[in-house]
C-alpha atoms as a PDB file:
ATOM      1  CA  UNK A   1     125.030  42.925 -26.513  1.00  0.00           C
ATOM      2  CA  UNK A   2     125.351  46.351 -25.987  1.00  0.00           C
ATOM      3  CA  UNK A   3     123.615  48.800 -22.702  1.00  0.00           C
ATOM      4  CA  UNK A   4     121.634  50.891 -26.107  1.00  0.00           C
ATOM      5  CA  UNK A   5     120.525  47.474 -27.698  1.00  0.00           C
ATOM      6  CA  UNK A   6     118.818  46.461 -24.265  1.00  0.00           C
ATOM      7  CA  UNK A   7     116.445  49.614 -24.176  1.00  0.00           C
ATOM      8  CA  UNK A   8     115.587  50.423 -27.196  1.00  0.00           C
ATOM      9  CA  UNK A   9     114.589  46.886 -28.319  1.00  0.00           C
ATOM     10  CA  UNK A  10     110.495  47.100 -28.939  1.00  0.00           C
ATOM     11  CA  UNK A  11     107.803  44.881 -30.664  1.00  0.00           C
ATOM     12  CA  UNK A  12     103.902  44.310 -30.287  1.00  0.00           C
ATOM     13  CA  UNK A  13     102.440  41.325 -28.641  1.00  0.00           C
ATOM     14  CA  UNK A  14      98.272  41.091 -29.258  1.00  0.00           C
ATOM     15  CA  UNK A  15      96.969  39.091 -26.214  1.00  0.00           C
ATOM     16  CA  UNK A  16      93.825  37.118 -25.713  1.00  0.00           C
ATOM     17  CA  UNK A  17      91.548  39.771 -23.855  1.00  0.00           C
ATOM     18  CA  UNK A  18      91.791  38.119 -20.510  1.00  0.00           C
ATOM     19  CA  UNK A  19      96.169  37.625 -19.988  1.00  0.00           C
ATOM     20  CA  UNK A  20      95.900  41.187 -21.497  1.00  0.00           C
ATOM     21  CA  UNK A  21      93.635  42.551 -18.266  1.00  0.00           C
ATOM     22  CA  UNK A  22      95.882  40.581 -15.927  1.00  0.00           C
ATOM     23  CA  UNK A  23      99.268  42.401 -17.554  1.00  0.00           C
ATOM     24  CA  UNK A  24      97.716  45.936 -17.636  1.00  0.00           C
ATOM     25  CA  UNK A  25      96.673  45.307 -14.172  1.00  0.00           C
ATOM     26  CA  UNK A  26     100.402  44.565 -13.703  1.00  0.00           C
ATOM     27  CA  UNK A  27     101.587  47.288 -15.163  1.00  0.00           C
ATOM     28  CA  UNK A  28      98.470  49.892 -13.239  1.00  0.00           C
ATOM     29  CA  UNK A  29      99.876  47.732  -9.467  1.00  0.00           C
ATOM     30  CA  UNK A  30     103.889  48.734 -10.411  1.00  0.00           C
ATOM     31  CA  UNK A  31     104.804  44.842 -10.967  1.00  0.00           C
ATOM     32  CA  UNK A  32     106.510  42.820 -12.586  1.00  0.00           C
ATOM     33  CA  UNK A  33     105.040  40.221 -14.627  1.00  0.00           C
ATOM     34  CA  UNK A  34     106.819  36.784 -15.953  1.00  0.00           C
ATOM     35  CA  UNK A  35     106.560  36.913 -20.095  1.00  0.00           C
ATOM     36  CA  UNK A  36     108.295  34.255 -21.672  1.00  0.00           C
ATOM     37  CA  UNK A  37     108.237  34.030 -25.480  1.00  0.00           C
ATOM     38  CA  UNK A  38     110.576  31.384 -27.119  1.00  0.00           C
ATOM     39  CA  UNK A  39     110.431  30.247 -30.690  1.00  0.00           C
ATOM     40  CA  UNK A  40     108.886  26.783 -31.883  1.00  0.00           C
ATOM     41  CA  UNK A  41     112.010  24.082 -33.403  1.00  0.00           C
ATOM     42  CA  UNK A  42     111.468  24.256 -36.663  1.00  0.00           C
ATOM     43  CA  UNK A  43     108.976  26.108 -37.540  1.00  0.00           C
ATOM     44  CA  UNK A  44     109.681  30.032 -38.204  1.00  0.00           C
ATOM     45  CA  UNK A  45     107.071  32.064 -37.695  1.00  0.00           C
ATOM     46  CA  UNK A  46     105.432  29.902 -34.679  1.00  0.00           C
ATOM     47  CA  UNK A  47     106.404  30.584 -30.493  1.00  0.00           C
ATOM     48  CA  UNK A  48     105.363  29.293 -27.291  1.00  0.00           C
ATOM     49  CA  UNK A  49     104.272  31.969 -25.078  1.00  0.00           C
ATOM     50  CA  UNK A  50     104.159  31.815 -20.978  1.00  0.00           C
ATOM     51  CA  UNK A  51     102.399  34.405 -19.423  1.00  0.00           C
ATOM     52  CA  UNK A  52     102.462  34.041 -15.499  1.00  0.00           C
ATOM     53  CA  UNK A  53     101.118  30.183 -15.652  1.00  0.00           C
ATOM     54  CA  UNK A  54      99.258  30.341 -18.984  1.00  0.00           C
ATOM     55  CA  UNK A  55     100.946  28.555 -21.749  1.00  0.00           C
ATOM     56  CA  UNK A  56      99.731  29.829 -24.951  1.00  0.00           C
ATOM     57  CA  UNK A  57     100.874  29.753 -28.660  1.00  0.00           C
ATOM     58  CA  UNK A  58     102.245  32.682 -30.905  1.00  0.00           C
ATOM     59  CA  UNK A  59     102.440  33.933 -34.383  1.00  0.00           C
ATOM     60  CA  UNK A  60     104.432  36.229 -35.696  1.00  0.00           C
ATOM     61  CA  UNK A  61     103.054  38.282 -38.526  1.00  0.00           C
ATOM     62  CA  UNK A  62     103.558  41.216 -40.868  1.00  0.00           C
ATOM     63  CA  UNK A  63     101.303  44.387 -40.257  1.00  0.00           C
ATOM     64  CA  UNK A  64      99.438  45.997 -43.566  1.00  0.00           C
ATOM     65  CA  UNK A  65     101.204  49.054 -42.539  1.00  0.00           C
ATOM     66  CA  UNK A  66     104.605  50.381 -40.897  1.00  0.00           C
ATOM     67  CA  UNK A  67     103.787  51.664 -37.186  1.00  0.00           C
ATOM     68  CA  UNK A  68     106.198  54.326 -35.638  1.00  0.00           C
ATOM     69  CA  UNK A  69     107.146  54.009 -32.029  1.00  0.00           C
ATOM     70  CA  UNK A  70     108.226  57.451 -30.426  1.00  0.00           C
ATOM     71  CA  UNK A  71     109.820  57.694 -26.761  1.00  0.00           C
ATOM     72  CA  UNK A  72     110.543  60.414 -24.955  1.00  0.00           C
ATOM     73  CA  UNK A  73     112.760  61.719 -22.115  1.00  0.00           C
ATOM     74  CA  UNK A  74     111.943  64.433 -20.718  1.00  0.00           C
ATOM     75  CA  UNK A  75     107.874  63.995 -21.462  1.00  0.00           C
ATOM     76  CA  UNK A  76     108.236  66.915 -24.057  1.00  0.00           C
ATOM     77  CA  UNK A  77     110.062  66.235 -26.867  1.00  0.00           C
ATOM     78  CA  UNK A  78     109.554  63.195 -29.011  1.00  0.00           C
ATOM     79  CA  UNK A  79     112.180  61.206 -30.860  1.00  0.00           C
ATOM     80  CA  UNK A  80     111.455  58.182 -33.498  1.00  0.00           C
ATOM     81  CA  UNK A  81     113.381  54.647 -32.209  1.00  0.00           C
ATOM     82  CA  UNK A  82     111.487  52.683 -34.167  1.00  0.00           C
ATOM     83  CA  UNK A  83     109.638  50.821 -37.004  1.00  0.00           C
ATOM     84  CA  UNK A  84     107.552  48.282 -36.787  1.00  0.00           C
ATOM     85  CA  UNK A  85     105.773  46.258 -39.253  1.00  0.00           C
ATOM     86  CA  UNK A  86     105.527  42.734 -37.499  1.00  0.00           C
ATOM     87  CA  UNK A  87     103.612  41.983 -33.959  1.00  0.00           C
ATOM     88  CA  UNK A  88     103.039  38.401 -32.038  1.00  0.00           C
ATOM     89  CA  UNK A  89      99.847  37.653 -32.265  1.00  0.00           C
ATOM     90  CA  UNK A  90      98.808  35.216 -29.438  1.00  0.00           C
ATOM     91  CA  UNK A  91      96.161  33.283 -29.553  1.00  0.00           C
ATOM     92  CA  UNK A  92      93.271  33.022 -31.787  1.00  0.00           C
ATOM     93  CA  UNK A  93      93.675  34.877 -34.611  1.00  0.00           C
ATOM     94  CA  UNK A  94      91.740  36.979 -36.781  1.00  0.00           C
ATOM     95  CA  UNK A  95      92.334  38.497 -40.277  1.00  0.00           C
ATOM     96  CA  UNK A  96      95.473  36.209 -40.579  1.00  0.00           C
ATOM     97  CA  UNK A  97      96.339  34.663 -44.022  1.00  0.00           C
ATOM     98  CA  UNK A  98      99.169  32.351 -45.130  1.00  0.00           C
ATOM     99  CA  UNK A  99     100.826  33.754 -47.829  1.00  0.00           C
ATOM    100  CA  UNK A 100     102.794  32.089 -50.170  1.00  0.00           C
ATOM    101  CA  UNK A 101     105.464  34.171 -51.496  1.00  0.00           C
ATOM    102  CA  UNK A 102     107.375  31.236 -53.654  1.00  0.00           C
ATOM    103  CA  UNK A 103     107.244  27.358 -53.570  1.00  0.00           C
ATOM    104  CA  UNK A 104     109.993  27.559 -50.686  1.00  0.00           C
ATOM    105  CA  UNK A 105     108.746  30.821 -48.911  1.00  0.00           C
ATOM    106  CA  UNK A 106     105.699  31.893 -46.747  1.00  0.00           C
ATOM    107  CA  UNK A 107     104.258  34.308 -44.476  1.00  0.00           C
ATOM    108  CA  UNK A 108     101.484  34.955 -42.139  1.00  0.00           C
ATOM    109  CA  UNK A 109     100.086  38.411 -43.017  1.00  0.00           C
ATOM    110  CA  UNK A 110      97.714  40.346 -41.092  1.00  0.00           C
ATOM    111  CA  UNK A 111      94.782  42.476 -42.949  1.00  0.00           C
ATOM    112  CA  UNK A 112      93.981  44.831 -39.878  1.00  0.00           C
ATOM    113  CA  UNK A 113      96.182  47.033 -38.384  1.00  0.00           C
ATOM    114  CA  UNK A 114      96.209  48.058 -34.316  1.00  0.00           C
ATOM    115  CA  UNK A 115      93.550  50.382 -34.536  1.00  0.00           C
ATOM    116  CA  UNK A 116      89.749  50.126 -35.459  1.00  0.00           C
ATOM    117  CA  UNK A 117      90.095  52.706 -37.951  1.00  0.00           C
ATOM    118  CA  UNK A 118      92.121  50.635 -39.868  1.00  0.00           C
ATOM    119  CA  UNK A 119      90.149  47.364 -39.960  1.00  0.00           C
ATOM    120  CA  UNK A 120      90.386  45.433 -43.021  1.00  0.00           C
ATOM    121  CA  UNK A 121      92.530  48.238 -44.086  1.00  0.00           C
ATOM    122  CA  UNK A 122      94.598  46.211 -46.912  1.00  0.00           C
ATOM    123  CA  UNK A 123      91.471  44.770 -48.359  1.00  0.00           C
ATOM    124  CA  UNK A 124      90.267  48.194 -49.044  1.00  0.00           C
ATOM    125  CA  UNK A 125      93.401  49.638 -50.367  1.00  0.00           C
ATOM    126  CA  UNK A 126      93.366  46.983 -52.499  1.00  0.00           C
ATOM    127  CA  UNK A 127      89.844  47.247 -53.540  1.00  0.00           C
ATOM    128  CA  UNK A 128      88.745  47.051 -57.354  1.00  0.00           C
ATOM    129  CA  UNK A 129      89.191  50.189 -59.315  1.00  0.00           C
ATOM    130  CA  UNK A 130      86.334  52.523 -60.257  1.00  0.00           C
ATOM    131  CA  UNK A 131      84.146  51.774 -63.972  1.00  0.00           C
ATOM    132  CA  UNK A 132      85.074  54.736 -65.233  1.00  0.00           C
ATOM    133  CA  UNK A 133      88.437  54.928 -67.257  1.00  0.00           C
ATOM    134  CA  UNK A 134      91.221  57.157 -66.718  1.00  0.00           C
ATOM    135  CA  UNK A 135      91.697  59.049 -69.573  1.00  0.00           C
ATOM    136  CA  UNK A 136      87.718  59.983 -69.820  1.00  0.00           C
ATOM    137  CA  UNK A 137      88.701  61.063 -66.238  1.00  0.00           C
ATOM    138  CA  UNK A 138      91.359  63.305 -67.053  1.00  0.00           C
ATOM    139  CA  UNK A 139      89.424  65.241 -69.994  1.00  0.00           C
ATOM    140  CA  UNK A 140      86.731  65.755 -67.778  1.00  0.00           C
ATOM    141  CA  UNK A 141      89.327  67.675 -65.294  1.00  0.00           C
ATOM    142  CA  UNK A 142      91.203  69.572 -68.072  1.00  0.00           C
ATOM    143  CA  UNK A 143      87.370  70.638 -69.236  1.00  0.00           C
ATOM    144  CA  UNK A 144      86.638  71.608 -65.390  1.00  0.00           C
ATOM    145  CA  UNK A 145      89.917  73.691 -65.024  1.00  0.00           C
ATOM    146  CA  UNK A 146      89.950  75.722 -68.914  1.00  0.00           C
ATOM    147  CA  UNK A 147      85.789  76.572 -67.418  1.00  0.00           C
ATOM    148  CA  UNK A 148      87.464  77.768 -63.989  1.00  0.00           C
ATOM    149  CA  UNK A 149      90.205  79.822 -65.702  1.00  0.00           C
ATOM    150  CA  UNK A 150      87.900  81.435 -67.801  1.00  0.00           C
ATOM    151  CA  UNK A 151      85.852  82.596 -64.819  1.00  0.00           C
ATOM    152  CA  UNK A 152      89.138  83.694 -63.076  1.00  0.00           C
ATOM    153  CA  UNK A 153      89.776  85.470 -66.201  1.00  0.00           C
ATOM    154  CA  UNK A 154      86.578  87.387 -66.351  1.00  0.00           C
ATOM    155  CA  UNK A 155      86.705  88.340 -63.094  1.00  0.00           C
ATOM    156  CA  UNK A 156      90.100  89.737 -63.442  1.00  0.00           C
ATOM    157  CA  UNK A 157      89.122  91.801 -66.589  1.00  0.00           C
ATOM    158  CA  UNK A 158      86.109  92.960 -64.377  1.00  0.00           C
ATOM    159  CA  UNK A 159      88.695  94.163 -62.100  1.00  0.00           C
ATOM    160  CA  UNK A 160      91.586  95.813 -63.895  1.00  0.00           C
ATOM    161  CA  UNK A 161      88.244  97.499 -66.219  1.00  0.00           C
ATOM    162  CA  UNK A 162      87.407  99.451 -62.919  1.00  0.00           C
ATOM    163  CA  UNK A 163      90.327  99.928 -61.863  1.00  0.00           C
ATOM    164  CA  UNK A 164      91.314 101.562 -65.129  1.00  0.00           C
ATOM    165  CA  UNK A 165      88.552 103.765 -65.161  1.00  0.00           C
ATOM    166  CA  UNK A 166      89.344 105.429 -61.946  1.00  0.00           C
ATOM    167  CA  UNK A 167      92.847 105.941 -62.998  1.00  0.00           C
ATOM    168  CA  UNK A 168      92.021 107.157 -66.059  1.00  0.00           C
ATOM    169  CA  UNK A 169      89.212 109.788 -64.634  1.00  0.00           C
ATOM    170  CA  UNK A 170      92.177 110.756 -61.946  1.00  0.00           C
ATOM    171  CA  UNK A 171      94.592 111.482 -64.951  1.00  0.00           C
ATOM    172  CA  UNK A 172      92.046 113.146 -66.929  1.00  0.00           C
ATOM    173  CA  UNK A 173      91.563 115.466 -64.048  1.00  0.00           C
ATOM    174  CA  UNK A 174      95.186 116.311 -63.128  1.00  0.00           C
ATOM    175  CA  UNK A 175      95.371 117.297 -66.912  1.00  0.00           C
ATOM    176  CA  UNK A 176      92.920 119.264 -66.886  1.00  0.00           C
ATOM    177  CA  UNK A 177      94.739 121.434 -63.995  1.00  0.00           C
ATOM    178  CA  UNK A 178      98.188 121.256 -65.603  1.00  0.00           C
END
């Protein structure tokens, strides 16, 4: 495995709210803190997770949306290293379906992303459409935009109607002197 591999290798683990206190307090005292996450015998999307001396179970599953990771060297200037679109979720989990993708195939999907603003976030993308049909949509925008251009219109006739009375009273004057 290569020196590159080793570094830039990144993925999202959701903790129980307690072993997450205990690692960010870690991480705020400068130490080092055992993880140890190794996958379940046959079972795919399933791990066993040690934290310190807790030993908790995992599951991996697929994010609603695709979360860029950015690092940085010199604190200034930001580079992409990464997508992600799957996290460990440890513990109890929340907004977590099975779904079946064939008879052979399934997944554990997540409906939430990291953030509260995106709660629930694929159940409302996927939310039912609005009553009103397309197309009576769409005529009621092409009637919106002829009444705007005519009103554009008028107020460019306004214009250039002004404008071409002073330039005709100038060229009616210089006439006169010529």
């Amino acid at each position: 495995m290569s020196e590159i591999y080793k570094h830039e290798n990144q993925m999202i683990i959701r903790f129980p709210k307690d072993v997450a206190a205990k690692i960010r307090q870690a991480f705020a005292d400068n130490k080092e803190i055992p993880i140890k996450i190794t996958p379940k015998k046959g079972e795919i999307f399933k791990f066993d997770v040690e934290v310190q001396d807790n030993n908790l179970q995992g599951t991996l599953v697929d994010l609603p949306t695709i979360t860029e990771s950015y690092k940085s060297r010199d604190n200034i200037n930001l580079y992409k290293s990464n997508d992600i679109n799957q996290m460990i979720w440890v513990g109890e989990m929340k907004n977590v379906r099975l779904v079946q993708i064939d008879e052979f195939q399934s997944k554990y999907v997540c409906d939430s992303g990291l953030t509260p603003p995106t709660y629930n976030v694929s159940k409302d993308f996927h939310r039912k459409q609005p009553l009103i049909p397309i197309d009576q949509i769409q005529r009621v925008e092409k009637e919106l935009d002829t009444i705007q251009n005519m009103f554009m219109n008028q107020d460019d006739d306004r214009e250039d109607g002004e404008n071409r009375r002073r330039k005709g009273g100038q060229q009616n004057q210089m006439s006169q002197f010529d």
